[in-house]
C-alpha atoms as a PDB file:
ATOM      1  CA  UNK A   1      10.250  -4.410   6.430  1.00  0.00           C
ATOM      2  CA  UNK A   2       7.720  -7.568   6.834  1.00  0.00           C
ATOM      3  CA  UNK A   3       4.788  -6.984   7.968  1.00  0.00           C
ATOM      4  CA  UNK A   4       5.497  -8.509  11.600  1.00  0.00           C
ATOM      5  CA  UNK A   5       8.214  -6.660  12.054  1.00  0.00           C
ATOM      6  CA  UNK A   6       6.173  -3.736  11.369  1.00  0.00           C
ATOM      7  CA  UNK A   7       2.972  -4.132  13.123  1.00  0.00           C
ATOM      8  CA  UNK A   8       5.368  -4.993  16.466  1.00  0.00           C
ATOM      9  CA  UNK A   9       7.268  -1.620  16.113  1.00  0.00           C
ATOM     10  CA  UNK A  10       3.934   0.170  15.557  1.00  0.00           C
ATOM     11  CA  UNK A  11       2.698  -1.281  18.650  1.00  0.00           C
ATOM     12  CA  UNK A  12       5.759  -0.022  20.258  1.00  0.00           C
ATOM     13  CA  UNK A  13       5.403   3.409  19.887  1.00  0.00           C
ATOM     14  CA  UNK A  14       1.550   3.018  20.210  1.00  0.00           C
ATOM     15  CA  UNK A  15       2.095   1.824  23.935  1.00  0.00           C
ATOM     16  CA  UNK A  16       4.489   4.856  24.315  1.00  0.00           C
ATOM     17  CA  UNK A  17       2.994   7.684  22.796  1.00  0.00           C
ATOM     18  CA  UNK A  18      -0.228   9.419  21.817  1.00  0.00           C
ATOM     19  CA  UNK A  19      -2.169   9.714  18.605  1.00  0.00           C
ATOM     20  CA  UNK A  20      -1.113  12.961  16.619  1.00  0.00           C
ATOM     21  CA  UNK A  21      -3.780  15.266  16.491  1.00  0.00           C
ATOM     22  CA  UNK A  22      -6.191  15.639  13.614  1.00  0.00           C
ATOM     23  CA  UNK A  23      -4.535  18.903  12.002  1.00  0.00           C
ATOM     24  CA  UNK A  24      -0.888  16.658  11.903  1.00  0.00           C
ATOM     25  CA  UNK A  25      -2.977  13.879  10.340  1.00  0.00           C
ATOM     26  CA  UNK A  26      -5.026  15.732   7.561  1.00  0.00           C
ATOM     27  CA  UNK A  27      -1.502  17.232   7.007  1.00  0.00           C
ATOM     28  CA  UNK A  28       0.161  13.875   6.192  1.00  0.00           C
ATOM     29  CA  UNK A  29      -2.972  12.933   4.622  1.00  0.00           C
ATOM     30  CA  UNK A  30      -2.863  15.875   1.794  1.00  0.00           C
ATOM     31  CA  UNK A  31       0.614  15.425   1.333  1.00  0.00           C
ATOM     32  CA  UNK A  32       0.196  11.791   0.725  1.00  0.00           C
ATOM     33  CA  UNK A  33      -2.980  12.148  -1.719  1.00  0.00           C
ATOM     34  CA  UNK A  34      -0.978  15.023  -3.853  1.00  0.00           C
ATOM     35  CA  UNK A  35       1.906  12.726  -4.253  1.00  0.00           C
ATOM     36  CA  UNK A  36       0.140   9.813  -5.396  1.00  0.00           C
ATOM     37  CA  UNK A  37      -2.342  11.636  -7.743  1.00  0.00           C
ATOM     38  CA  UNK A  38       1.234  13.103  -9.015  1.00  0.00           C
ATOM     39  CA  UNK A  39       2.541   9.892  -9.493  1.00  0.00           C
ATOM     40  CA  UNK A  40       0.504   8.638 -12.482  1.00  0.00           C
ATOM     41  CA  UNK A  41       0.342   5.206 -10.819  1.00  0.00           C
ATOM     42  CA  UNK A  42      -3.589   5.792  -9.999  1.00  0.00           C
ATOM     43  CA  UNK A  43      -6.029   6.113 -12.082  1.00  0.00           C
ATOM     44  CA  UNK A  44      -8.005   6.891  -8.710  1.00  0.00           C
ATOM     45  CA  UNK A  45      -7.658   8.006  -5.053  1.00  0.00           C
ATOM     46  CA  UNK A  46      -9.362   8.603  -2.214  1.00  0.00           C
ATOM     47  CA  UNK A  47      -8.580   9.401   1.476  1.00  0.00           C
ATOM     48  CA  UNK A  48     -10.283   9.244   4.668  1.00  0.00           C
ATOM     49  CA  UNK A  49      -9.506   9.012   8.161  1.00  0.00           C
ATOM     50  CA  UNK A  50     -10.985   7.127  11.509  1.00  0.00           C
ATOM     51  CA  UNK A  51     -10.388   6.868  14.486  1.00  0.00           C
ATOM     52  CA  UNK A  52      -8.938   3.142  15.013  1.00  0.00           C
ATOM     53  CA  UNK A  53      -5.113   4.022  15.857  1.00  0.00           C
ATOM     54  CA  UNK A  54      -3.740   1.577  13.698  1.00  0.00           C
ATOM     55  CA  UNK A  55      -4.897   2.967  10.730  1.00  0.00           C
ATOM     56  CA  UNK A  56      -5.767   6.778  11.357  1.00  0.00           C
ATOM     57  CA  UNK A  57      -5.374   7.349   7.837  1.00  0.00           C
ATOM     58  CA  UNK A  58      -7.124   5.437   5.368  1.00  0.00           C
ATOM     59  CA  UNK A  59      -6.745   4.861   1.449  1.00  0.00           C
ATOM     60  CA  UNK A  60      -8.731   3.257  -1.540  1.00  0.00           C
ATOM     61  CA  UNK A  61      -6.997   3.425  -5.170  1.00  0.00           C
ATOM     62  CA  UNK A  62      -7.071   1.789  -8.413  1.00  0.00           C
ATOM     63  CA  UNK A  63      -3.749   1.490 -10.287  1.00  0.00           C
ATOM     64  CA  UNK A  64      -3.526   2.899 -13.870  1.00  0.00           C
ATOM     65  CA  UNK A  65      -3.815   0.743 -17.034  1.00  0.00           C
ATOM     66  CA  UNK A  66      -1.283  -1.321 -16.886  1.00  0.00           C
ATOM     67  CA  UNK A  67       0.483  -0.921 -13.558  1.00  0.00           C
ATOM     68  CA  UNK A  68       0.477  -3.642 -11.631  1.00  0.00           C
ATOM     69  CA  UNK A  69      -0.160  -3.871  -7.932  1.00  0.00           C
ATOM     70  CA  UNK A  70       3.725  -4.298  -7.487  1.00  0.00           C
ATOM     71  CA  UNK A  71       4.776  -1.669  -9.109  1.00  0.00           C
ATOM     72  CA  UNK A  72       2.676   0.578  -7.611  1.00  0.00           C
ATOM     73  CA  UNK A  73       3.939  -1.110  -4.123  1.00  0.00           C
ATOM     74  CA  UNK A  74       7.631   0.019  -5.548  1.00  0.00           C
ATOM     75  CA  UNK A  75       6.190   3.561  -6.348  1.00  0.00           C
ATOM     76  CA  UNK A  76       4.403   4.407  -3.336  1.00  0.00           C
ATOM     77  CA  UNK A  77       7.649   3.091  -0.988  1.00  0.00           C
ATOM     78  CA  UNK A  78       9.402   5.642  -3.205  1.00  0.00           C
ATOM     79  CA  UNK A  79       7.121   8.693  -2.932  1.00  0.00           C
ATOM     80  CA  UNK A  80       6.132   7.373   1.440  1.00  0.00           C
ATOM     81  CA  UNK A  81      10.072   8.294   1.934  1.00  0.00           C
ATOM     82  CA  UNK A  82       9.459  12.113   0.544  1.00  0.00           C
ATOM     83  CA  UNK A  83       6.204  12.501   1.912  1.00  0.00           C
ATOM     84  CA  UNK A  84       7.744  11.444   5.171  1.00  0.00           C
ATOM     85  CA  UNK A  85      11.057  12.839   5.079  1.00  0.00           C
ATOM     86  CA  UNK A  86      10.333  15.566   7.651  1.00  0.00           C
ATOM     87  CA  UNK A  87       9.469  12.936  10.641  1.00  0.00           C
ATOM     88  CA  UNK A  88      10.882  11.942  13.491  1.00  0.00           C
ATOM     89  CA  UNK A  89      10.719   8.573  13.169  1.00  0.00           C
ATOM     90  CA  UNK A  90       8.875   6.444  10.157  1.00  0.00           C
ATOM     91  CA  UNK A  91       8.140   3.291   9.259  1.00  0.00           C
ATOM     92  CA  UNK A  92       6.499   0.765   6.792  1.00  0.00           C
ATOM     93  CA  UNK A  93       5.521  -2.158   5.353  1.00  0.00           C
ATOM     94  CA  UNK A  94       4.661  -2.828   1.887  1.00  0.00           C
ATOM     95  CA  UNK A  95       2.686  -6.615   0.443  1.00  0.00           C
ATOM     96  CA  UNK A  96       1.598  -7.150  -2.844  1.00  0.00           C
ATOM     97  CA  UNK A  97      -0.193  -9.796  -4.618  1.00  0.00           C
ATOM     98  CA  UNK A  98      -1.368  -9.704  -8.497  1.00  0.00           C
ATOM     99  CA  UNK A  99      -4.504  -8.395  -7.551  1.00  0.00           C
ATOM    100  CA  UNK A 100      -3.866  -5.751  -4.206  1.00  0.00           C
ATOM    101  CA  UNK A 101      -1.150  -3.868  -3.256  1.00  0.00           C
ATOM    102  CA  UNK A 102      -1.727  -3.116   0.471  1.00  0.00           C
ATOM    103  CA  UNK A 103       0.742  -0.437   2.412  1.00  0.00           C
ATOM    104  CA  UNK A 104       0.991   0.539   6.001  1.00  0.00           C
ATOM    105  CA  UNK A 105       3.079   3.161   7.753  1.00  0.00           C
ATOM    106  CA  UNK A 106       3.819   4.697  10.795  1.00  0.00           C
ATOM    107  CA  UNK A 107       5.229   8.205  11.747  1.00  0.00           C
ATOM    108  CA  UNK A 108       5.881  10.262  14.836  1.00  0.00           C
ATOM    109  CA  UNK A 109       5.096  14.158  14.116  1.00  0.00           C
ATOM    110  CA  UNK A 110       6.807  15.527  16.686  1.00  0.00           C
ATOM    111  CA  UNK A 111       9.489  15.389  19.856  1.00  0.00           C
ATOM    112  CA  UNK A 112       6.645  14.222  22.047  1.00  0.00           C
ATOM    113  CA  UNK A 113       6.083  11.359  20.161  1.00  0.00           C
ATOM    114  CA  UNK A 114       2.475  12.102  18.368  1.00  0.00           C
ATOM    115  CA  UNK A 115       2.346   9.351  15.860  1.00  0.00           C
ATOM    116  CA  UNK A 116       0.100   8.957  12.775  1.00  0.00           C
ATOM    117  CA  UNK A 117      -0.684   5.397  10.977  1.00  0.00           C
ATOM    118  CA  UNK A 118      -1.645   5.204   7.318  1.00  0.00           C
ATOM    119  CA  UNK A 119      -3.132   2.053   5.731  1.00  0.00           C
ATOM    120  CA  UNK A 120      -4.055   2.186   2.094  1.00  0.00           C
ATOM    121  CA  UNK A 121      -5.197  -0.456  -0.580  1.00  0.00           C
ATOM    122  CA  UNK A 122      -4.587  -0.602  -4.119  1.00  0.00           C
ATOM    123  CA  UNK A 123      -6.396  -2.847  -7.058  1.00  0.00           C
ATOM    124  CA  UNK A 124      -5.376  -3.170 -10.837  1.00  0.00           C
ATOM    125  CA  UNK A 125      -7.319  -1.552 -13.038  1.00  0.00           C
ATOM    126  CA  UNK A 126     -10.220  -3.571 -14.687  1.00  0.00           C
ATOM    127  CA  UNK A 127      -8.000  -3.426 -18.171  1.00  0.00           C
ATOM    128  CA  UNK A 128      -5.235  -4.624 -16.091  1.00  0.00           C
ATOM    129  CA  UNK A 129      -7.392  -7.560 -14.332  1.00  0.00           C
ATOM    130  CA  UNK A 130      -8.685  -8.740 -17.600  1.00  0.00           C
ATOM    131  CA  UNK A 131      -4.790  -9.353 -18.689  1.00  0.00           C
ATOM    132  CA  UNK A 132      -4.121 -11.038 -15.826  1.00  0.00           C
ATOM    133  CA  UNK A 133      -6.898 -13.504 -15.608  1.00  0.00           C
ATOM    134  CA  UNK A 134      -6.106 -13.772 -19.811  1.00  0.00           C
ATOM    135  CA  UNK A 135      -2.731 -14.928 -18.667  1.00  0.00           C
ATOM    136  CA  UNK A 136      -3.818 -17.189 -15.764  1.00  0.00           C
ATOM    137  CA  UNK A 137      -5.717 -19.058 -17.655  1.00  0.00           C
ATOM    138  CA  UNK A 138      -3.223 -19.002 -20.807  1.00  0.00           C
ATOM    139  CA  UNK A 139      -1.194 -20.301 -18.480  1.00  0.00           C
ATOM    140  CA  UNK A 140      -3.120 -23.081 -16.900  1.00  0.00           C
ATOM    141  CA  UNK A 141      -4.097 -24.641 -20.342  1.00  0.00           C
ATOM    142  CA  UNK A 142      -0.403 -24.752 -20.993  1.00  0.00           C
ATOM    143  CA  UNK A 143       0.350 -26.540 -17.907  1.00  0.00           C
ATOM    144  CA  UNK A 144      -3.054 -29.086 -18.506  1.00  0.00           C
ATOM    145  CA  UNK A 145      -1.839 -29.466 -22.057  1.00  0.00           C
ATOM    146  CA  UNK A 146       2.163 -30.183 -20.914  1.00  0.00           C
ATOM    147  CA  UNK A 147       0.256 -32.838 -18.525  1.00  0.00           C
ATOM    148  CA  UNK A 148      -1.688 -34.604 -21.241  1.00  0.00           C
ATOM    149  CA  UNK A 149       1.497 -34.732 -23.040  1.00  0.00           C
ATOM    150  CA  UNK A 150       3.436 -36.907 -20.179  1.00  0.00           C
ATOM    151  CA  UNK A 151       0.893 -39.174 -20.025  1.00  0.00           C
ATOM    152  CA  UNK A 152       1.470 -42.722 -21.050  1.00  0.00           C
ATOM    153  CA  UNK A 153      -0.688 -44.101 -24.415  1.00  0.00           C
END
């Protein structure tokens, strides 16, 4: 789902229901942490939560050497639809670049409603960061020398 899409649905059932409490978010919050530490995608994790209802939990990770902020985009869709299998209603967005991998999410935890919203940030690791600026730049002398070659004498 794009991100509009998502942030209009989560708005949605923000303006029709209340926040789950904190035991249904630390809940979603473990389950979350033990699958991606599981995963092998991170080299790190951490979790936190706040108050601000559109992200009630929070994430910071670093992918593994040599994931890339994509894949672990692909991998964390994969694992979100187990760790939220059990809710009412779910759902999420997921945007990547070369150098973050940012996911949000949204679930109701019960018949009433009680939502929970998860927003968590991923970064390469520094091996993996040093391969891609490597191949950035690789890749603009390529294109600078393919210009001086069209040139006229």
């Amino acid at each position: 789902m794009d991100t509009i899409s998502f942030h209009k649905l989560r708005t949605a059932v923000q303006e029709n229901a209340n926040p789950a409490d904190d035991l249904a978010a630390n809940r979603l919050r473990h389950s979350l942490h033990s699958a991606l530490t599981g995963s092998r995608l991170f080299a790190e994790v951490e979790f936190g939560h706040t108050e601000d209802p559109n992200q009630m939990v929070i994430g910071v990770c670093r992918c593994a050497d040599d994931v890339l902020p994509w894949e672990a985009g692909m991998g964390v869709e994969r694992l979100w639809q187990t760790v939220a299998a059990d809710a009412q209603w779910e759902a999420h967005t997921v945007g990547c670049t070369d150098t973050l991998m940012e996911f949000e999410a949204a679930v109701t935890v019960d018949e009433s409603g009680h939502y929970v919203t998860v927003h968590l940030v991923a970064e390469p690791s520094e091996a993996t960061k040093a391969v891609i600026v490597q191949r950035a730049d690789e890749a603009a002398e390529a294109a600078a020398s393919e210009a001086m070659s069209t040139l006229p004498s």
